[in-house]
Protein backbone atom coordinates (compact mmCIF):
# COMPACT_ATOMS: atom_id res chain seq x y z
CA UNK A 1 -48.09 187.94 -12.68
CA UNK A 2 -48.21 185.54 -15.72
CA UNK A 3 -44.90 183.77 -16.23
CA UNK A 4 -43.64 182.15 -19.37
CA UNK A 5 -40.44 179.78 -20.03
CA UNK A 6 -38.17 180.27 -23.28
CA UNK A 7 -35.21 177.95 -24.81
CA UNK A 8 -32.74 179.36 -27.38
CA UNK A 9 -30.38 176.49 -29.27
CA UNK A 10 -28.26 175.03 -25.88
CA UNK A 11 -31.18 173.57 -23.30
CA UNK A 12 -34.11 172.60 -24.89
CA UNK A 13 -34.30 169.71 -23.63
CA UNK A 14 -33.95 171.10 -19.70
CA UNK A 15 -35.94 174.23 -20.67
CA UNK A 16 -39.30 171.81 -21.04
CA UNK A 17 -38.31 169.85 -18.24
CA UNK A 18 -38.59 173.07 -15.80
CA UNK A 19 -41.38 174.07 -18.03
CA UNK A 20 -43.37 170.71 -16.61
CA UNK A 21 -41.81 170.75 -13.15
CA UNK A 22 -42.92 174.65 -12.39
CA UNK A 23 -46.29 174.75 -14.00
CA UNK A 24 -45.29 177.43 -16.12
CA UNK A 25 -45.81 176.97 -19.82
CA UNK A 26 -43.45 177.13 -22.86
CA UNK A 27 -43.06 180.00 -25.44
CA UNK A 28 -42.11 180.16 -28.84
CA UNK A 29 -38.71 181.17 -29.78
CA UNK A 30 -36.27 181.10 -33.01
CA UNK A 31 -32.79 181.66 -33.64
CA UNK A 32 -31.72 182.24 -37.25
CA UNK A 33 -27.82 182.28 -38.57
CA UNK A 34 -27.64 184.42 -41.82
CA UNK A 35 -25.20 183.43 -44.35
CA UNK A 36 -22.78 185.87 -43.07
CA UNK A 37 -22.60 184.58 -39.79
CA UNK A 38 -24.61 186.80 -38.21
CA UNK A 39 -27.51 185.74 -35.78
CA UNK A 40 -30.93 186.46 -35.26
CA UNK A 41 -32.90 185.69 -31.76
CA UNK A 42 -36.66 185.75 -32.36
CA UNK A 43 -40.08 186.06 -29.81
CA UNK A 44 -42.68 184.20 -31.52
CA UNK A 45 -45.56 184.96 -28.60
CA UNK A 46 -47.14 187.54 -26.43
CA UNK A 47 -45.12 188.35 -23.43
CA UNK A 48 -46.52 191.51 -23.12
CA UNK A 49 -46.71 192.35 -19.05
CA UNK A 50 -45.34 188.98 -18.22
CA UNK A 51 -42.17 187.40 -16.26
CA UNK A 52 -39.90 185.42 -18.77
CA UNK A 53 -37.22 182.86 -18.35
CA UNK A 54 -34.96 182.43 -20.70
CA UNK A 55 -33.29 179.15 -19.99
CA UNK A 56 -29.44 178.95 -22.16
CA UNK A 57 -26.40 177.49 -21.00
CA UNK A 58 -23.65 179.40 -22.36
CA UNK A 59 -21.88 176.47 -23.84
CA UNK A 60 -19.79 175.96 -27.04
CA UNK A 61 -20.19 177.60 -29.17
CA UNK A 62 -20.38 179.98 -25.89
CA UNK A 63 -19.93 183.70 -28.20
CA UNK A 64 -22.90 182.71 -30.02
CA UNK A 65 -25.06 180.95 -26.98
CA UNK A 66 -24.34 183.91 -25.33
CA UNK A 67 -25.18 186.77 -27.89
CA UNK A 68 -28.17 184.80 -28.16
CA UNK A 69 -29.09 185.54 -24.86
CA UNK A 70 -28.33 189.32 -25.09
CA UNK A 71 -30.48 189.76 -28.47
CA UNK A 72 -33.37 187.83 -26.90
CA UNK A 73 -33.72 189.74 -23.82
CA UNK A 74 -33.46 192.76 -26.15
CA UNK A 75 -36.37 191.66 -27.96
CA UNK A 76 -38.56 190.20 -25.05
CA UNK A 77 -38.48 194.01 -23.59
CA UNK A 78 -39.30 195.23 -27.20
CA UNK A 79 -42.21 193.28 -27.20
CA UNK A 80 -43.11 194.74 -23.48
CA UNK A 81 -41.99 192.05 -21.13
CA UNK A 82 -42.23 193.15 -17.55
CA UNK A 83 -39.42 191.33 -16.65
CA UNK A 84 -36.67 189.11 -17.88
CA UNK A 85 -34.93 186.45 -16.12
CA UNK A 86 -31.82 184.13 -17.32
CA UNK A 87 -31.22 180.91 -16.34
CA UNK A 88 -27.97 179.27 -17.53
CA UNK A 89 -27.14 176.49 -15.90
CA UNK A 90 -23.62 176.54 -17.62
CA UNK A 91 -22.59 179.91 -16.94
CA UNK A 92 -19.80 180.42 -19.89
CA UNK A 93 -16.53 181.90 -19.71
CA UNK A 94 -16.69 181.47 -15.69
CA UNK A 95 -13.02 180.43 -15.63
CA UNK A 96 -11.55 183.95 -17.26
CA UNK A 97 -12.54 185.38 -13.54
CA UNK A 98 -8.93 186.96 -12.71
CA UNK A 99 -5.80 188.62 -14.39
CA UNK A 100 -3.83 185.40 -14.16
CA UNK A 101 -0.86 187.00 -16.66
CA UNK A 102 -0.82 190.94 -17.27
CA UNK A 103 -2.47 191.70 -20.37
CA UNK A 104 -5.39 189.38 -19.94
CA UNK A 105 -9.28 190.44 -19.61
CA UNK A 106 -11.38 189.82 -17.13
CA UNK A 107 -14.18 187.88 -19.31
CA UNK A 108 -16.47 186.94 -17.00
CA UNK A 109 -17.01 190.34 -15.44
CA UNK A 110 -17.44 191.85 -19.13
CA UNK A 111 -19.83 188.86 -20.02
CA UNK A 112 -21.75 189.74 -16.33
CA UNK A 113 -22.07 193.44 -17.66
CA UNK A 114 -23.33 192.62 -20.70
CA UNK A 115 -25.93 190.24 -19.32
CA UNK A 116 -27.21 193.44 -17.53
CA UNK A 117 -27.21 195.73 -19.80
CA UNK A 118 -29.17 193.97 -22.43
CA UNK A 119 -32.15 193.57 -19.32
CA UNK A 120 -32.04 190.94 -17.34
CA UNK A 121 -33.16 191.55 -14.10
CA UNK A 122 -31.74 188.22 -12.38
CA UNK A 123 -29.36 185.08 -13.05
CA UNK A 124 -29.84 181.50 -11.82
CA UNK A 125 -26.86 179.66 -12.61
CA UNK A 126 -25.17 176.40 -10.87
CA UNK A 127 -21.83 175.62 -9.37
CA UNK A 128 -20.21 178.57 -10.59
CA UNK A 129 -16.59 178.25 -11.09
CA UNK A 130 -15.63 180.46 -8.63
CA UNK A 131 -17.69 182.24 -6.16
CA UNK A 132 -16.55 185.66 -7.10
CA UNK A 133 -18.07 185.69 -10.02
CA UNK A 134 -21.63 186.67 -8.71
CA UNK A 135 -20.12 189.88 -7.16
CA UNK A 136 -19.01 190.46 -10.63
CA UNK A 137 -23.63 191.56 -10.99
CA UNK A 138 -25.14 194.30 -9.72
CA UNK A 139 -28.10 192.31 -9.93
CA UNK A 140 -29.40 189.57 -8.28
CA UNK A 141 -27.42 186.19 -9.38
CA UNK A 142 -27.89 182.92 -7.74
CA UNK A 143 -25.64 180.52 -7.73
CA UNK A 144 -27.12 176.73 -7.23
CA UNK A 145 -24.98 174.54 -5.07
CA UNK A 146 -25.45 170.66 -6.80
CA UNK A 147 -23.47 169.15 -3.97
CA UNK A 148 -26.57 167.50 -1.84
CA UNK A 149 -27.41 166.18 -5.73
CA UNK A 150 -24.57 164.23 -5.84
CA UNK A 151 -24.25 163.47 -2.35
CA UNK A 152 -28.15 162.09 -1.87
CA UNK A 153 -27.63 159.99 -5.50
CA UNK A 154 -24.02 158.24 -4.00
CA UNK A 155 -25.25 157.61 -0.84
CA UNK A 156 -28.02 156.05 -2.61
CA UNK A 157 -25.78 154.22 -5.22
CA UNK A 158 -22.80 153.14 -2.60
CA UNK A 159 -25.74 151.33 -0.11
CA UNK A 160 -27.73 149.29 -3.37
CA UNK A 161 -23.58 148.38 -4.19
CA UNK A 162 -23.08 147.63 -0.68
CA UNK A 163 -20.39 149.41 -0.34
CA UNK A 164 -19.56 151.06 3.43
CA UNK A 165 -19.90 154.57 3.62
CA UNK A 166 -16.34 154.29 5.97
CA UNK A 167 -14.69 152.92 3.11
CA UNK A 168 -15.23 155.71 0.59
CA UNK A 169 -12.91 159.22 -0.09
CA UNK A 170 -14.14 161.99 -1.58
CA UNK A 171 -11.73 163.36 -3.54
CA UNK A 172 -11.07 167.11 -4.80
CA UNK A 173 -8.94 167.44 -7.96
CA UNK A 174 -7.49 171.09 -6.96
CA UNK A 175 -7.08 173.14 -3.94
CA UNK A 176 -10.28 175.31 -4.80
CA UNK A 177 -13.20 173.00 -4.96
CA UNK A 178 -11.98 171.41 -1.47
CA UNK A 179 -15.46 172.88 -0.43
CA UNK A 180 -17.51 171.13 -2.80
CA UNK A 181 -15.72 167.77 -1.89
CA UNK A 182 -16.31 168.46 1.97
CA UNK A 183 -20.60 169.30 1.27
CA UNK A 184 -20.63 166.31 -0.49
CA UNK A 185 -19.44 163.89 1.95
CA UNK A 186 -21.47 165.53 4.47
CA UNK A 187 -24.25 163.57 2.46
CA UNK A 188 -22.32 160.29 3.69
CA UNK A 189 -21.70 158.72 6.85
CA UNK A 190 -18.01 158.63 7.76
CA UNK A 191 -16.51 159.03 4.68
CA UNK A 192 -12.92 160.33 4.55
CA UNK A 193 -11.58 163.14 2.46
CA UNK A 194 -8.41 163.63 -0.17
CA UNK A 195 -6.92 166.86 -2.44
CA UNK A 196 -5.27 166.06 -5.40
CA UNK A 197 -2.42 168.71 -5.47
CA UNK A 198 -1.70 169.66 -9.08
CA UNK A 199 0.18 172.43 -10.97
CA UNK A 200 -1.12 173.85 -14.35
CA UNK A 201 2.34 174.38 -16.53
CA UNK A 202 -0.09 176.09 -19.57
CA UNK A 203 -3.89 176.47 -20.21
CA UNK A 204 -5.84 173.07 -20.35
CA UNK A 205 -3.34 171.24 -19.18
CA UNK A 206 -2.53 169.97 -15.32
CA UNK A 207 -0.19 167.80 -13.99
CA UNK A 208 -0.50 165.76 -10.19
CA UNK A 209 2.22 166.94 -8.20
CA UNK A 210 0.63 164.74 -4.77
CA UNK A 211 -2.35 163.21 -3.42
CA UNK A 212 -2.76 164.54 0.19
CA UNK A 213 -4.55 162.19 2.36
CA UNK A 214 -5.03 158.62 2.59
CA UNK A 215 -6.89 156.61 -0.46
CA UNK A 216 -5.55 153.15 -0.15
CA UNK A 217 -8.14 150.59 0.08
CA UNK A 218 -10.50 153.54 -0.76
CA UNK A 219 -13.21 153.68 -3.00
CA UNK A 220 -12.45 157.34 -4.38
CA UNK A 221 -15.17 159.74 -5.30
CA UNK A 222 -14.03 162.65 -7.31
CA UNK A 223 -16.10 165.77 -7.00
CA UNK A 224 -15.42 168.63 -9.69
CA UNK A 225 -17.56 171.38 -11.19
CA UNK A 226 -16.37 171.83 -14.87
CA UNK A 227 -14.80 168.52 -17.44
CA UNK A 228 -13.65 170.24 -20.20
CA UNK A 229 -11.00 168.53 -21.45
CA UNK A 230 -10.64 165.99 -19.32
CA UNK A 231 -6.75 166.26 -18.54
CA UNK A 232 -7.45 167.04 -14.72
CA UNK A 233 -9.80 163.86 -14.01
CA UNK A 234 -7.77 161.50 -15.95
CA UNK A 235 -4.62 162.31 -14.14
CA UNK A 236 -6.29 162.20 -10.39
CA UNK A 237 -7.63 158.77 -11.51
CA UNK A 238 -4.21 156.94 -12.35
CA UNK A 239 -3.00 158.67 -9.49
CA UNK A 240 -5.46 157.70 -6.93
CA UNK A 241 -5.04 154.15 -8.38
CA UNK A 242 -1.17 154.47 -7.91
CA UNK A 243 -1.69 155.30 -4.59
CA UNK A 244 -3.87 151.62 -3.88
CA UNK A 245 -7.48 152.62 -4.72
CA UNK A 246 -9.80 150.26 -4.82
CA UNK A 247 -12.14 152.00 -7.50
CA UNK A 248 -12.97 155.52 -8.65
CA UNK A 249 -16.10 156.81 -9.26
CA UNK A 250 -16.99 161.12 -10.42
CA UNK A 251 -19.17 163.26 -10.23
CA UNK A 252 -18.65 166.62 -12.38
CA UNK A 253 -22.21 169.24 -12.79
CA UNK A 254 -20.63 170.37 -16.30
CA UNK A 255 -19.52 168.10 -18.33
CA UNK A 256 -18.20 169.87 -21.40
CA UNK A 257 -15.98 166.64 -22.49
CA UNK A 258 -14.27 168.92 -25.72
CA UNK A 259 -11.46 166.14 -26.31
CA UNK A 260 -14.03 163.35 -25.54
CA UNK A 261 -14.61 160.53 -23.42
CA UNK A 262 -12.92 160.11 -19.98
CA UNK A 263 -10.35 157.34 -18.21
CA UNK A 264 -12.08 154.05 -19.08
CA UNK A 265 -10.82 153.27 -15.37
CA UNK A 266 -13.88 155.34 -13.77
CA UNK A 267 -15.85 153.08 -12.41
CA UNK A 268 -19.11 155.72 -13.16
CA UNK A 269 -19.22 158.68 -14.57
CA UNK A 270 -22.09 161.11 -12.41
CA UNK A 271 -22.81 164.25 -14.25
CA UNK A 272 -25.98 166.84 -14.97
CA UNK A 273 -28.06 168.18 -17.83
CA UNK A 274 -26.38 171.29 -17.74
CA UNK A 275 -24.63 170.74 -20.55
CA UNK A 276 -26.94 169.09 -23.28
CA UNK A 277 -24.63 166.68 -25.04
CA UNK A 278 -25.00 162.94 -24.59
CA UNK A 279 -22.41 161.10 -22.45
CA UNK A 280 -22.14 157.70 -23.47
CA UNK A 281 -22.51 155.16 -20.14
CA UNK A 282 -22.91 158.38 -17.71
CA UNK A 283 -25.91 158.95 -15.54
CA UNK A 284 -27.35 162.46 -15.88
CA UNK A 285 -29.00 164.04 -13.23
CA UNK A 286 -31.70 167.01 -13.70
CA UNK A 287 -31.54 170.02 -12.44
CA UNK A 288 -35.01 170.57 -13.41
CA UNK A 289 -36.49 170.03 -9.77
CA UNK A 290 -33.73 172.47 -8.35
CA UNK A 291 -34.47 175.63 -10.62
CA UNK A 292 -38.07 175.27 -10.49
CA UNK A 293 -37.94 175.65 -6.78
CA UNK A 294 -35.93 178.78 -7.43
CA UNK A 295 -38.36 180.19 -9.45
């Protein structure tokens, strides 16, 4: 079955770099805004009878990255695709997964319906907020775990600083991505483990309430999914320093970064190509090799 790769307006830039990694060549796409604000997705080859991935992180501006994807996969099966595939790295609206205050919609379920309905057959995504989220498909959806990423780059990094792996804490900034924190210091040899414990008094905002376990003398590693706005690293950093780090480094797959850059502080900033948007002194990791494996 003859395959083909497409990139709307969010991951251009990873959409080739699968493109060369797989084997599987590029198509031609366009997206046009009218002057009333309303959007066009275009097909510009063949695809008649053939597999296509349409590669689009979700991203802001995440209504229109995302209605993008719907009218595309509308118009690959008008022009007789045999199948349709999306691949968004940065799967948007992931963290409107629950009812948190009555009244409130359940986004991500009604964006996973949507997906479906428009004829996608499959999602590849990676470090989903919340596992839950892929029951919220009736379809396939695989969720990419980037945690031996960061763990095989650090354990890398923290021997060519000479630093021991003994003397390093991985750090989780919430309760919920203890996991994540936990695979990735499986990736180094004796390294301890922390939680920041933190409270959220309104929406984008988070305050530390404790650090639970030991950092002093440390060199901290904090392991997160999503930086948005950048409240919840900056606060774990001054308070892993108040509690005698020595240095703390992060790692975050999505780095969104909507009220800009982080805590001077961080020693290095670790992040992926998930989100296309350029990250002044960060290293960006590709997660090119990873989804061309998966497809």
């Amino acid at each position: 079955m003859e395959k083909i790769i497409f990139s709307l307006t969010s991951s251009k830039n990873l959409a080739k770099a699968i493109s060369k990694k797989s084997g599987i060549p590029m198509g031609n796409s366009e997206v046009l805004k009218f002057a009333d604000g309303e959007l066009m997705a275009k097909c510009l080859s063949d695809v008649s009878g053939k597999t296509c991935y349409i590669v689009q992180s979700t991203v802001n501006p995440s209504t229109e990255t995302i209605f993008e994807v719907l009218m595309f996969a509308d118009a690959l099966k008008n022009g007789g695709a045999f199948d349709v595939i999306l691949i968004a790295p940065y799967f948007g609206y992931s963290r409107q997964d629950r009812v948190a205050v009555k009244g409130e919609p359940i986004t991500a379920k009604l964006v996973a319906k949507m997906i479906e309905n428009s004829g996608i057959s499959r999602v590849i995504s990676a470090d989903l907020h919340t596992q839950q989220i892929q029951g919220f498909f009736s379809i396939p959806m695989i969720n990419i775990d980037t945690s031996s990423l960061f763990g095989k780059y650090f354990a890398k990094r923290f021997n060519e600083l000479g630093i021991n792996h003994s003397d390093v804490c991985v750090v989780s900034p919430d309760h919920g991505s203890a996991n994540r924190g936990r695979d990735v210091s499986s990736e180094l040899d004796s390294a301890s483990l922390a939680v920041i414990d933190k409270r959220r008094p309104a929406p984008n905002k988070s305050e530390v309430v404790n650090v639970v376990g030991n950092v002093e003398g440390k060199v901290c590693l904090i392991v997160d999914d999503i930086v948005d706005t950048g409240g919840t690293i900056n606060n774990a950093v001054e308070a892993l320093l108040q509690k005698g780090a020595k240095e703390v480094y992060v790692a975050a797959t999505h780095a969104i970064l909507s009220k800009g850059p982080l805590n001077s502080k961080i020693k290095e900033f670790v992040t992926t190509d998930s989100v296309e948007k350029e990250h002044k002194g960060a290293k960006v990791l590709s997660l090119a090799e990873i989804i061309a494996q998966n497809i």
